[in-house]
N, C-alpha and C. Protein backbone atom coordinates (compact mmCIF):
# COMPACT_ATOMS: atom_id res chain seq x y z
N UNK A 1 0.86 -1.20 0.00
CA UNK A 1 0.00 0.00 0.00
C UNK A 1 0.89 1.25 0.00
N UNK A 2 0.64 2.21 -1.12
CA UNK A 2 1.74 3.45 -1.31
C UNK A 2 0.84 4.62 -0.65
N UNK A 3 1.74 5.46 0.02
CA UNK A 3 1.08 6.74 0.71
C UNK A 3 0.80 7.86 -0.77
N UNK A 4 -0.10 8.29 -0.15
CA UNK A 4 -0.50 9.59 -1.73
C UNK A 4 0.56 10.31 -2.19
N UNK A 5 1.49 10.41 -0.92
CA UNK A 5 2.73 11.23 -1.56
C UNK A 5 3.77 10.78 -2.19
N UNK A 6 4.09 9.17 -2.29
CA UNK A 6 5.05 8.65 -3.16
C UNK A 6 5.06 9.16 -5.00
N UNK A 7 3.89 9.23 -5.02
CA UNK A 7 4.20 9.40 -6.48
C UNK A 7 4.06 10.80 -6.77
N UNK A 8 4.54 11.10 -7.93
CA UNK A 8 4.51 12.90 -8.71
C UNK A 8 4.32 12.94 -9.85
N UNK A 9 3.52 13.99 -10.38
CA UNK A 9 3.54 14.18 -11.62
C UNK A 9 4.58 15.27 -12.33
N UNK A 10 5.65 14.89 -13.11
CA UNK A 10 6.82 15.70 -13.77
C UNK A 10 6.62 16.61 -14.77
N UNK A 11 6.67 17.87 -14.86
CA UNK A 11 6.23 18.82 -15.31
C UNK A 11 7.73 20.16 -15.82
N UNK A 12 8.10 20.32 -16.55
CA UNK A 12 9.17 21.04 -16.89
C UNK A 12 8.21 22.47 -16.56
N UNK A 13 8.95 23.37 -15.78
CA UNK A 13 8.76 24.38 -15.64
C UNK A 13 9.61 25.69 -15.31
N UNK A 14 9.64 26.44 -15.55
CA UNK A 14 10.14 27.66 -15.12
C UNK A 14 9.47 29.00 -15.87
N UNK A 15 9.68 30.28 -15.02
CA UNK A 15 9.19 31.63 -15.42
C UNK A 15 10.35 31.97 -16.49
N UNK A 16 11.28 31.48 -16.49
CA UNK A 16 12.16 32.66 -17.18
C UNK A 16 13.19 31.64 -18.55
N UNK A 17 12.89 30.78 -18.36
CA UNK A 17 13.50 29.25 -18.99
C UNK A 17 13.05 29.64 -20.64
N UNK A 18 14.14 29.10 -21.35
CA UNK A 18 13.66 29.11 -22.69
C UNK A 18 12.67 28.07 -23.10
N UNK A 19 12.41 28.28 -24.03
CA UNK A 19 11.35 27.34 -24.88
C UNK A 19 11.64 26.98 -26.09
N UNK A 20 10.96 25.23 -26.63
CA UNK A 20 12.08 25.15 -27.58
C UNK A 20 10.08 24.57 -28.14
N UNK A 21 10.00 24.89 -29.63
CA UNK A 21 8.51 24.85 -30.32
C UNK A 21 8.91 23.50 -30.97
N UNK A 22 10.03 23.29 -31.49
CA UNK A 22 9.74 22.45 -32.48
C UNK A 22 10.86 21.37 -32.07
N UNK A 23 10.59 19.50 -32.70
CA UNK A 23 11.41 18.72 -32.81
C UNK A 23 12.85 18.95 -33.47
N UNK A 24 13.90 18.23 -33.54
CA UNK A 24 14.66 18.29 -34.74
C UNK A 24 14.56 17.77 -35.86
N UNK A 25 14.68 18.34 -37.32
CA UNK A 25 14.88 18.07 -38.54
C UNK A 25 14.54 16.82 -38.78
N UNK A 26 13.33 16.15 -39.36
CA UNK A 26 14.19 14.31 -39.47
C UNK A 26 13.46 13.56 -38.60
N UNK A 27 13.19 14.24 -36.89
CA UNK A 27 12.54 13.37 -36.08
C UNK A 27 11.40 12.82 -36.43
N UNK A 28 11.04 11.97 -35.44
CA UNK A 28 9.85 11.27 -35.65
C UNK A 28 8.53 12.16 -35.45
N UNK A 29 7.38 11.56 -35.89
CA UNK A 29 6.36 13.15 -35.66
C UNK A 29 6.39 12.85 -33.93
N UNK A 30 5.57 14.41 -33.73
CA UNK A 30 5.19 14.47 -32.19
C UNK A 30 4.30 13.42 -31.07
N UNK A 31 3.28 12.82 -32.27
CA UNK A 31 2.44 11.83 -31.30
C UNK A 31 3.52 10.28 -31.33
N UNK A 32 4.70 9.95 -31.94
CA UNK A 32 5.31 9.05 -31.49
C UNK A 32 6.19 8.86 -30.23
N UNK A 33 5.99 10.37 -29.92
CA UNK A 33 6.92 10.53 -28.64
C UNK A 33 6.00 10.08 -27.19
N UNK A 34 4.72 9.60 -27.50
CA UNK A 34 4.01 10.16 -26.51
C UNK A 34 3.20 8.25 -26.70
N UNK A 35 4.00 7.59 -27.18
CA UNK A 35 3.69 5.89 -27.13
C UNK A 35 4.21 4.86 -26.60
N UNK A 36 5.57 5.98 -25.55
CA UNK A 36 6.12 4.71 -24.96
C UNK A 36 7.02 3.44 -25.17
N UNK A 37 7.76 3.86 -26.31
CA UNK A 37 8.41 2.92 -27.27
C UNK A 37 9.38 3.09 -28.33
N UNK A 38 10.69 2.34 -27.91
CA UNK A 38 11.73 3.19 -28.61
C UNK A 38 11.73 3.67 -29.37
N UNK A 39 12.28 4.67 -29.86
CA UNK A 39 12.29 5.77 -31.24
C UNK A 39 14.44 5.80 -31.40
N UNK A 40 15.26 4.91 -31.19
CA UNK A 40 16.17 5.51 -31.46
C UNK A 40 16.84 5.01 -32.55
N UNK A 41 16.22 4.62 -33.29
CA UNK A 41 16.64 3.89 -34.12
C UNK A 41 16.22 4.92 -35.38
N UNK A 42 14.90 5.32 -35.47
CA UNK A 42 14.03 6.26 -36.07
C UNK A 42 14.78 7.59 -36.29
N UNK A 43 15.34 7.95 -34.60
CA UNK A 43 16.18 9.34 -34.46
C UNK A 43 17.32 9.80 -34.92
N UNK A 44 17.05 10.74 -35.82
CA UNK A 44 18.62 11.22 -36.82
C UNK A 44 19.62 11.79 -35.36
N UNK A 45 21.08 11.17 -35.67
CA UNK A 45 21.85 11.68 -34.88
C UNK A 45 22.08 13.28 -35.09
N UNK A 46 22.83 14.15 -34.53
CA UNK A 46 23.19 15.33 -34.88
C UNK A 46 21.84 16.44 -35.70
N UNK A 47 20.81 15.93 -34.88
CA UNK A 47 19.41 16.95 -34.43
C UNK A 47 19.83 18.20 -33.54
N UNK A 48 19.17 19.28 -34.46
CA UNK A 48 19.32 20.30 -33.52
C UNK A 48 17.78 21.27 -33.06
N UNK A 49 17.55 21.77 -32.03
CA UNK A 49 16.36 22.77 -31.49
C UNK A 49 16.98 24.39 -31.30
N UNK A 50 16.05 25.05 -30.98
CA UNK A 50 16.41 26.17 -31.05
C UNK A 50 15.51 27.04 -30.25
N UNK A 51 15.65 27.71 -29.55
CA UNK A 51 14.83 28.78 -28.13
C UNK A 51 14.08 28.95 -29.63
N UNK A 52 12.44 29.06 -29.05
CA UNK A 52 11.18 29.85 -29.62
C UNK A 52 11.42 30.92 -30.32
N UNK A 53 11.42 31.58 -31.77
CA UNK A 53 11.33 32.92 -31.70
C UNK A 53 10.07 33.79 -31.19
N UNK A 54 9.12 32.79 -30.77
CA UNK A 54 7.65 33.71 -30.00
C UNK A 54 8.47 34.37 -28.65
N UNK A 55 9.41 33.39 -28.17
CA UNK A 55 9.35 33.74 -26.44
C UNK A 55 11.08 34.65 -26.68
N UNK A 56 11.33 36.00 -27.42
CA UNK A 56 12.85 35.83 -27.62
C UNK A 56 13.80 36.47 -26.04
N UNK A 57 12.91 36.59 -25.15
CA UNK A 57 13.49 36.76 -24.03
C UNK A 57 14.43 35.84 -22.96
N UNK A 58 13.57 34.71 -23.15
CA UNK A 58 13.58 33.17 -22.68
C UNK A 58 14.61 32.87 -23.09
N UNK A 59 15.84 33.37 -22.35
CA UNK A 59 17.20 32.53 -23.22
C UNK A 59 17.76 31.43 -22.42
N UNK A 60 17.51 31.81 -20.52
CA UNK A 60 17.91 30.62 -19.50
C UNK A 60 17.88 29.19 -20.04
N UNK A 61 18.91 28.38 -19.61
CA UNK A 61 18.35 26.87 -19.91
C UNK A 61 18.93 26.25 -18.51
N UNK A 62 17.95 25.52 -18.65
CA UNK A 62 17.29 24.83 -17.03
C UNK A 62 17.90 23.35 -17.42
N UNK A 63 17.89 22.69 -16.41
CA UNK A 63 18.11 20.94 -16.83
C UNK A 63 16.84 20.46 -17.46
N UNK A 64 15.87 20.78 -17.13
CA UNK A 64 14.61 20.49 -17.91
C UNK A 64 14.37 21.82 -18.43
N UNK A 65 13.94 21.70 -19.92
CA UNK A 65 13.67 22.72 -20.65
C UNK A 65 11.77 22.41 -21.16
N UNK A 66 11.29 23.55 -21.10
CA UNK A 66 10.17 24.05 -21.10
C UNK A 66 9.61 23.74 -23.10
N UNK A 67 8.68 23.25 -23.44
CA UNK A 67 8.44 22.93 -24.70
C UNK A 67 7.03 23.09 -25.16
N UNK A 68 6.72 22.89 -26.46
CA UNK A 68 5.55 22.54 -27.05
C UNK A 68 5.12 21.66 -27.85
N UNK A 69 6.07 20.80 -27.82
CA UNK A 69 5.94 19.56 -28.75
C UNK A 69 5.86 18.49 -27.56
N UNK A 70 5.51 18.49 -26.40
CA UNK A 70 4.54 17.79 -25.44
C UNK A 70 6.24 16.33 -25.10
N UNK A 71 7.39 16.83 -25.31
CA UNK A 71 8.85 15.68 -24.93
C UNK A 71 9.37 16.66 -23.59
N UNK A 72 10.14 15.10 -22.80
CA UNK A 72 10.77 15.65 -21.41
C UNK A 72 12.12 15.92 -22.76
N UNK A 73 12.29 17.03 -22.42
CA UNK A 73 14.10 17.88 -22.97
C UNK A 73 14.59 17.77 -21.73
N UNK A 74 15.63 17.37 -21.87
CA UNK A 74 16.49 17.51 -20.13
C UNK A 74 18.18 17.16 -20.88
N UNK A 75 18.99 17.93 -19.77
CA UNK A 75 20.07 17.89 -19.77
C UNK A 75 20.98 16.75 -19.34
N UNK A 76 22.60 16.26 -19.29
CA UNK A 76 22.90 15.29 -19.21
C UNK A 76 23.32 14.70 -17.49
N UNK A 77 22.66 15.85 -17.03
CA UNK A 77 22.80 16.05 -15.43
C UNK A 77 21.41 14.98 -14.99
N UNK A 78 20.20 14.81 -15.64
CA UNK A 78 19.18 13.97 -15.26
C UNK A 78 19.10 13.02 -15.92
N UNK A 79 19.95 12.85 -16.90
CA UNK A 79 20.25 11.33 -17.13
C UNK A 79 20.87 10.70 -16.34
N UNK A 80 22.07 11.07 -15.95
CA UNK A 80 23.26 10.80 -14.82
C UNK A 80 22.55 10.72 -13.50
N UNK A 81 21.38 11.16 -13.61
CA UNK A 81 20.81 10.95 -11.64
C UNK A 81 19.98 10.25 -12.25
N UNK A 82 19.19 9.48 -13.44
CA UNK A 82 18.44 8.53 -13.49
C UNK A 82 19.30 6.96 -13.84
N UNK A 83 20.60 6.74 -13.88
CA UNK A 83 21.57 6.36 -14.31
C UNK A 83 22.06 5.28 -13.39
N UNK A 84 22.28 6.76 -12.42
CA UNK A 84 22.53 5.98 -10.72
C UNK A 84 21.29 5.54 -9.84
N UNK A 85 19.92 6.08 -9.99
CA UNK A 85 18.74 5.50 -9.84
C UNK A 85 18.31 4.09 -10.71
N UNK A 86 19.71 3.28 -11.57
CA UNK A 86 19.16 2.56 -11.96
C UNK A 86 18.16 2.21 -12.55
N UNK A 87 17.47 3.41 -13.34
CA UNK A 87 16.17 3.48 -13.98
C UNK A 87 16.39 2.69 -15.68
N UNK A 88 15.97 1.52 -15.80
CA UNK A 88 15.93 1.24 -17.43
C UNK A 88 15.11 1.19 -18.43
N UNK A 89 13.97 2.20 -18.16
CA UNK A 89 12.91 1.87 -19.23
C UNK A 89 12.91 3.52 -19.94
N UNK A 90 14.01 3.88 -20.01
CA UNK A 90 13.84 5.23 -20.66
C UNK A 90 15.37 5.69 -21.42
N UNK A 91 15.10 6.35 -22.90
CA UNK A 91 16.15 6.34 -23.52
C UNK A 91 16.65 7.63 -24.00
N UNK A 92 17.78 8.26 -24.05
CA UNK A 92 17.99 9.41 -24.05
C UNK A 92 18.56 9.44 -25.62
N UNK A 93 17.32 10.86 -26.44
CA UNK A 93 18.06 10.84 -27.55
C UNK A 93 18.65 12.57 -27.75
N UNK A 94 19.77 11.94 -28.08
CA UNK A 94 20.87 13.81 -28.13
C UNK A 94 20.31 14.78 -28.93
N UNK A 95 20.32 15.97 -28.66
CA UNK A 95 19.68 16.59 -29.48
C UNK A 95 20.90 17.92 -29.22
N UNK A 96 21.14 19.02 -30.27
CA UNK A 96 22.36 20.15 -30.12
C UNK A 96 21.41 21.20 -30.00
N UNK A 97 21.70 21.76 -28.86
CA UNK A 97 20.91 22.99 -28.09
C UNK A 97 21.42 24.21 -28.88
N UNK A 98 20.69 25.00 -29.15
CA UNK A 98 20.81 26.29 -29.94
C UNK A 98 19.92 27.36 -29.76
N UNK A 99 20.39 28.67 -29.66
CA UNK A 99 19.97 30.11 -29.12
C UNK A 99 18.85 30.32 -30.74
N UNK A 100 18.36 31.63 -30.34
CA UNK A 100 17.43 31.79 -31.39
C UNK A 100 17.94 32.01 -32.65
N UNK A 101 19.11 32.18 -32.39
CA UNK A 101 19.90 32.48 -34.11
C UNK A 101 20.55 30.84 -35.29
N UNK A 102 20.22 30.30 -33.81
CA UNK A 102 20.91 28.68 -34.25
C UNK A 102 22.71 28.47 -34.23
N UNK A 103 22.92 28.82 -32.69
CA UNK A 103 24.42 29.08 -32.09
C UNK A 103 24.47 27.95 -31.37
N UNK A 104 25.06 26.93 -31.35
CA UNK A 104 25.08 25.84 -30.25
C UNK A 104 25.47 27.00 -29.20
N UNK A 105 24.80 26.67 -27.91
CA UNK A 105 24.54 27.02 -27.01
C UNK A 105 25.04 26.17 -24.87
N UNK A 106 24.60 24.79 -25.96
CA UNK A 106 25.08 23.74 -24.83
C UNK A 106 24.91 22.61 -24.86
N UNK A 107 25.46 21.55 -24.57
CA UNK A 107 25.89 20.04 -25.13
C UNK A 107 25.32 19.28 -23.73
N UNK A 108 25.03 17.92 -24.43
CA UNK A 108 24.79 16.92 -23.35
C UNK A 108 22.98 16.93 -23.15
N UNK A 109 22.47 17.53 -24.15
CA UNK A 109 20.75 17.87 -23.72
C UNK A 109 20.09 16.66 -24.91
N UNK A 110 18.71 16.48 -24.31
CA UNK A 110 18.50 15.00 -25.25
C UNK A 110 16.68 15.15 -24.66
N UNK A 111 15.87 14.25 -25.78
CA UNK A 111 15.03 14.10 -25.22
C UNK A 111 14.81 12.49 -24.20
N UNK A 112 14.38 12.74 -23.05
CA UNK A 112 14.27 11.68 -22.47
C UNK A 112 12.92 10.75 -23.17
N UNK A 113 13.35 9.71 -23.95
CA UNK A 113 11.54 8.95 -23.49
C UNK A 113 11.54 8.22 -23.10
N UNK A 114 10.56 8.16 -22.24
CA UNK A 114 10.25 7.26 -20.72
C UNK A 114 9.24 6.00 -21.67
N UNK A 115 9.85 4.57 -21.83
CA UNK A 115 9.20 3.57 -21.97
C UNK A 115 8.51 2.77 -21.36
N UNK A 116 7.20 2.46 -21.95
CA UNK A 116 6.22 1.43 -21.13
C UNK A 116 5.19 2.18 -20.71
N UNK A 117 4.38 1.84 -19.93
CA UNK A 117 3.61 2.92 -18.86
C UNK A 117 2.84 1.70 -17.56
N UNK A 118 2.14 2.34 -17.09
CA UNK A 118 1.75 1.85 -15.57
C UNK A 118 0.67 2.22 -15.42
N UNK A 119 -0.42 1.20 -14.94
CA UNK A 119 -1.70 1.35 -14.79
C UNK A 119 -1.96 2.16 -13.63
N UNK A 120 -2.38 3.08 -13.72
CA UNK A 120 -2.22 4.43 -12.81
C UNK A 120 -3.52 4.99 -12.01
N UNK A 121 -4.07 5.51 -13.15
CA UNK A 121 -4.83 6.10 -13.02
C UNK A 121 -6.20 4.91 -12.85
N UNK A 122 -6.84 5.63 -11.71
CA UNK A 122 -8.35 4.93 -11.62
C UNK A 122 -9.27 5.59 -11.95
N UNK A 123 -9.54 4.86 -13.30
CA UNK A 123 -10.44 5.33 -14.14
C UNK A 123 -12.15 5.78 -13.43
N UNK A 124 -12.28 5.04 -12.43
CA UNK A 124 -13.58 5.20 -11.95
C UNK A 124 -13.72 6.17 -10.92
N UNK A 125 -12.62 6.60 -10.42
CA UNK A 125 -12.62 7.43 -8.98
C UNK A 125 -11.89 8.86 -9.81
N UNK A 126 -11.22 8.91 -10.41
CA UNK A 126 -10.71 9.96 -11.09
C UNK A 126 -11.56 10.88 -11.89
N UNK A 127 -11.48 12.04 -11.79
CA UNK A 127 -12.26 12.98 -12.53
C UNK A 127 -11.41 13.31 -13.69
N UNK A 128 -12.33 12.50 -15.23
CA UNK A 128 -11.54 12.28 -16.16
C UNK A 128 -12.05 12.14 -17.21
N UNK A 129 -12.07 12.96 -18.37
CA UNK A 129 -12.59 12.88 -20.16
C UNK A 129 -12.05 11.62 -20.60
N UNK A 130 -12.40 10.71 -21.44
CA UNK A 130 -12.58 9.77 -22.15
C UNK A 130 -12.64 9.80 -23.87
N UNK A 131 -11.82 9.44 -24.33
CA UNK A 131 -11.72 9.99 -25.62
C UNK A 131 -12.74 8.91 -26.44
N UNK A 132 -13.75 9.51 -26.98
CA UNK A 132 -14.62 8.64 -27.05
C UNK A 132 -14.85 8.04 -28.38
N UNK A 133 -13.67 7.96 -29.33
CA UNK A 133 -13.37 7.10 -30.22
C UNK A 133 -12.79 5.70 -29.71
N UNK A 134 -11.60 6.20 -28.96
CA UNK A 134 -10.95 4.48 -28.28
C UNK A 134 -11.88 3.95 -26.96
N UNK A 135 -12.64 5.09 -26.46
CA UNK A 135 -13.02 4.44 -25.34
C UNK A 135 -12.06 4.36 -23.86
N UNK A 136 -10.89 4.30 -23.78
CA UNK A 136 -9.92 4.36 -23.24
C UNK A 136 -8.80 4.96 -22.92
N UNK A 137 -8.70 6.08 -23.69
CA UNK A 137 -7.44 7.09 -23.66
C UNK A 137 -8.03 7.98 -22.48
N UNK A 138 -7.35 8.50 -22.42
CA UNK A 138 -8.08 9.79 -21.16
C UNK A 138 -7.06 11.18 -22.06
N UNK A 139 -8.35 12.41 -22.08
CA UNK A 139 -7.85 13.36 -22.77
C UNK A 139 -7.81 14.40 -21.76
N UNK A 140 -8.08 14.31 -20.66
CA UNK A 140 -7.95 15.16 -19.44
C UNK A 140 -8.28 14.78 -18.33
N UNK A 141 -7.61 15.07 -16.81
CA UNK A 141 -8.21 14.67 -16.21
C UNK A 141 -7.99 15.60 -14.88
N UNK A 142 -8.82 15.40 -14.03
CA UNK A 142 -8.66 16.69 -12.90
C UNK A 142 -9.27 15.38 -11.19
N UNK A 143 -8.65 16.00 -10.64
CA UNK A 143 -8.82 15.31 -9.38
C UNK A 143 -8.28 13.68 -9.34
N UNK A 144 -6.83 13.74 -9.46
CA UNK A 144 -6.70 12.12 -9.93
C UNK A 144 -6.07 11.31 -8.93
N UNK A 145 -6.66 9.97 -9.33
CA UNK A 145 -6.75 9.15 -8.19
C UNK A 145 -5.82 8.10 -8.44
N UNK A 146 -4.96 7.60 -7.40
CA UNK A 146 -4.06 6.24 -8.25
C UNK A 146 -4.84 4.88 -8.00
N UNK A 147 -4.09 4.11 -8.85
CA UNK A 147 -4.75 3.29 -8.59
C UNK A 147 -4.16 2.28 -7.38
N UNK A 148 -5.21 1.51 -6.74
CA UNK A 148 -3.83 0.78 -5.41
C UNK A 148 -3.45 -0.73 -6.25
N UNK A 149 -2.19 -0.77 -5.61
CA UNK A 149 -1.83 -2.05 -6.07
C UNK A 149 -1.32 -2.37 -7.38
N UNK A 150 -1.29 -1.89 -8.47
CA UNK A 150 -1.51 -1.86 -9.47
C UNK A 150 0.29 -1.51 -10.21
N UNK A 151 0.76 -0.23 -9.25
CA UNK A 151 2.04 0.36 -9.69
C UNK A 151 3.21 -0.08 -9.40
N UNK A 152 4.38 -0.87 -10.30
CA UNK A 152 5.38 -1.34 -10.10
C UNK A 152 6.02 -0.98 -9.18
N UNK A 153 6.45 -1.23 -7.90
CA UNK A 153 7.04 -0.26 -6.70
C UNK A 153 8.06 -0.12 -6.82
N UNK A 154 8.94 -1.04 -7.82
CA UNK A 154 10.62 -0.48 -8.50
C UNK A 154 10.50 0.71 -9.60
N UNK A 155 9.09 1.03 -9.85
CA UNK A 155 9.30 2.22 -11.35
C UNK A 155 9.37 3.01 -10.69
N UNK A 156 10.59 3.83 -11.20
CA UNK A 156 10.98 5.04 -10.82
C UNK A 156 10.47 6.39 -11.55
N UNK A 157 10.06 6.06 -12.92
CA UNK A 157 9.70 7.22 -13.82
C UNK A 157 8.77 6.35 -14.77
N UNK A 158 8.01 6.94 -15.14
CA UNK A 158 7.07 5.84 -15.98
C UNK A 158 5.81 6.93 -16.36
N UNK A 159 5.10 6.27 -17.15
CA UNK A 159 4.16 6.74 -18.31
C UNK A 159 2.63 5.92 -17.77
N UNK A 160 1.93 7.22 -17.47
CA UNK A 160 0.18 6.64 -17.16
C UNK A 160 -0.31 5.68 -18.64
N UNK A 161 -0.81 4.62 -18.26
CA UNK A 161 -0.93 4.18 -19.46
C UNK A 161 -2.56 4.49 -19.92
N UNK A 162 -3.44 5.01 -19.60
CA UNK A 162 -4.20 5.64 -20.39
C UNK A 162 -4.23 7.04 -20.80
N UNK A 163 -3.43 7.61 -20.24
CA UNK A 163 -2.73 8.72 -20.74
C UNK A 163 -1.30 9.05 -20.98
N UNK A 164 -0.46 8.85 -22.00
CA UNK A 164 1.14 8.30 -22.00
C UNK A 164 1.46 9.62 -21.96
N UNK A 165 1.15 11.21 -21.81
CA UNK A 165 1.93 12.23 -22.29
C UNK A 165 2.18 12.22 -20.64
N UNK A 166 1.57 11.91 -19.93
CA UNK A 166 1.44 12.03 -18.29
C UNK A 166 2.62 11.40 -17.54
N UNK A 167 3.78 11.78 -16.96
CA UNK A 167 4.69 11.13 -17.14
C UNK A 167 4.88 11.12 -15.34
N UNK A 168 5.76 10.04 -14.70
CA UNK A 168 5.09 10.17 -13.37
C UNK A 168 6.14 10.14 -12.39
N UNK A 169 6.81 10.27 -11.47
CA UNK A 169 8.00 9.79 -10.71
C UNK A 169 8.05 9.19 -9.29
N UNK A 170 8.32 8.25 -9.03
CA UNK A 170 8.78 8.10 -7.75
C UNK A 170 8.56 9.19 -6.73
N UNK A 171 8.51 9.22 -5.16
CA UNK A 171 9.14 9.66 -4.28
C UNK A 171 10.62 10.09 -4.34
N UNK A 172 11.33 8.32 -4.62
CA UNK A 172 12.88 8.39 -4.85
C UNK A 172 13.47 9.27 -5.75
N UNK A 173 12.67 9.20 -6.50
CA UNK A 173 13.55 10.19 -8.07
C UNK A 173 13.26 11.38 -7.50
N UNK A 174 12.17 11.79 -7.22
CA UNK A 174 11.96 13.31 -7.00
C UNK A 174 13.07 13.76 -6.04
N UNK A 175 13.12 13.09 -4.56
CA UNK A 175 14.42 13.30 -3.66
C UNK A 175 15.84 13.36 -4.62
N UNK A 176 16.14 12.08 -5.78
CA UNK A 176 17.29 12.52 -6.18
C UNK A 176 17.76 13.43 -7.12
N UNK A 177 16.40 13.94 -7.39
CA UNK A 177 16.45 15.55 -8.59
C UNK A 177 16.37 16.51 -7.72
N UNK A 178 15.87 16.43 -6.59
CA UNK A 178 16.35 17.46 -5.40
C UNK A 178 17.77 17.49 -5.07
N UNK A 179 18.32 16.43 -4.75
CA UNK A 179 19.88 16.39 -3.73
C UNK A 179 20.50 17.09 -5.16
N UNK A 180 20.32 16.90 -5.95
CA UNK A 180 21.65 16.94 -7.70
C UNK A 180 21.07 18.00 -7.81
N UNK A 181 20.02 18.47 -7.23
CA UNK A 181 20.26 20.30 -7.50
C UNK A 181 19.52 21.10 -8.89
N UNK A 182 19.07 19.76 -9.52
CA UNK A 182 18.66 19.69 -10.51
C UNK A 182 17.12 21.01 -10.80
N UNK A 183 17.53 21.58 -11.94
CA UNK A 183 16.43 22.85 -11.88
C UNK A 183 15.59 22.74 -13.45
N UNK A 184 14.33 23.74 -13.42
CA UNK A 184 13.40 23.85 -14.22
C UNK A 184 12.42 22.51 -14.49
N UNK A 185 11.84 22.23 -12.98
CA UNK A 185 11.46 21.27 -13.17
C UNK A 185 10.22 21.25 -12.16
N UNK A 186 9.09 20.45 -11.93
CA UNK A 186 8.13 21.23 -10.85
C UNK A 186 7.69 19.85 -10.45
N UNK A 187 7.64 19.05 -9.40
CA UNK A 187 6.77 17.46 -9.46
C UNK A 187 5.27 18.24 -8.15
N UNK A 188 4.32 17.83 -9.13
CA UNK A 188 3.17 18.15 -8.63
C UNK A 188 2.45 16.89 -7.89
N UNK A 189 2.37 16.91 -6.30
CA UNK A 189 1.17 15.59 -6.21
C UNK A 189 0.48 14.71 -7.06
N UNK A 190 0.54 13.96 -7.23
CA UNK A 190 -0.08 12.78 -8.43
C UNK A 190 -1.96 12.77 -7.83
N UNK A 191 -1.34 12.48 -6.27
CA UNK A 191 -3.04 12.12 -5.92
C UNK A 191 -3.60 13.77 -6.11
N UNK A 192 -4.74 13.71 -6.51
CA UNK A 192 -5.43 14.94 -6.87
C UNK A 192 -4.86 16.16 -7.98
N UNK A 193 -4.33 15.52 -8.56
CA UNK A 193 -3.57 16.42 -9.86
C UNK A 193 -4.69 16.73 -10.85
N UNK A 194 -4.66 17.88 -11.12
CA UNK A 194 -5.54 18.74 -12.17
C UNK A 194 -4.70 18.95 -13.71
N UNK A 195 -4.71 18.37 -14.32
CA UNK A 195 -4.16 19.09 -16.04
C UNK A 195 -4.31 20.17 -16.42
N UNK A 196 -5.80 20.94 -15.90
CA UNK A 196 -5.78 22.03 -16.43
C UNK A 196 -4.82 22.93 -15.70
N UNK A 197 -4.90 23.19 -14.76
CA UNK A 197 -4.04 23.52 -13.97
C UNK A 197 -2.34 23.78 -13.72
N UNK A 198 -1.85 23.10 -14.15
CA UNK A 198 -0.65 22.05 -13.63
C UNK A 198 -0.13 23.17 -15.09
């Protein structure tokens, strides 16, 4: 039986953090990122992103970087603390960080994707849209409930599986993205988590 506070929902955030709009060149489209299942084979090496020209203020870069193509961007500092967390269901693909002019900027940044997912969410106790072609996806959800019993108690980072963009962490991980100092990043309560919100 897990206390409400073991788990989190992972959320890249910051006020002042750049923003990056688009994939690199070549990548796979956006809804493959969001299935849980390797892409590195798919992924052109020597991909590059580039800060938003909407946001051209936003030049900070955080270990987690702030996006709109719905991927964890993170630096090679949260690979290295998911590394030593022994985490193996998630694969880091490199990507060359670049300012709005297209200046490499900073090395070692990649998108993380977190493989698999975890029956999470309780569909019946959770306040939650239903995508009502599959019947089963969840396209939003507000007041969310885990499910008991259900969640691998070794997953450290993992993917709601009726909602895969929903990405989830440990207790443990969250403590070791705390100690490593690790920034631009926000873990919100899982039990009672709002999307709209968040």
């Amino acid at each position: 039986m897990f206390s409400v506070i073991d788990y989190w929902v992972l959320k890249a955030e910051s006020a002042d953090g750049a923003i990056i709009d688009a994939l690199p060149e070549g990548s796979p489209t956006n809804w493959k990122f969001s299935r849980g299942e390797p892409l590195a084979r798919q992924f052109s090496t020597g991909g590059k992103v580039s800060f938003s020209d909407h946001f051209p203020d936003r030049r900070k870069l955080y270990d987690f970087v702030r996006n709109t193509v719905g991927v964890l961007l993170v630096s090679s500092r949260v690979r290295l603390v998911l590394e030593e967390l022994q985490v193996d269901n998630a694969e880091f693909l490199p990507v060359a960080m670049c300012d709005h002019r297209w200046s490499p900027v900073a090395e070692g940044y990649g998108i993380l994707n977190v493989l698999g997912s975890q029956d999470v969410i309780d569909l019946e106790r959770s306040d939650c849209d239903i995508d009502p072609i599959t019947k089963k996806e969840v396209t939003r959800v507000g007041n969310l409930v885990l499910t008991q019993g259900k969640i691998d108690p070794k997953a450290d980072i993992f993917r709601a599986r009726n909602m895969m963009e929903l990405i989830l962490i440990s207790d443990r991980t969250k403590q070791a993205f705390e100690q490593a100092g690790l920034t631009g990043f926000r873990a919100h309560p899982a039990e009672g988590f709002d999307d709209m919100f968040a």
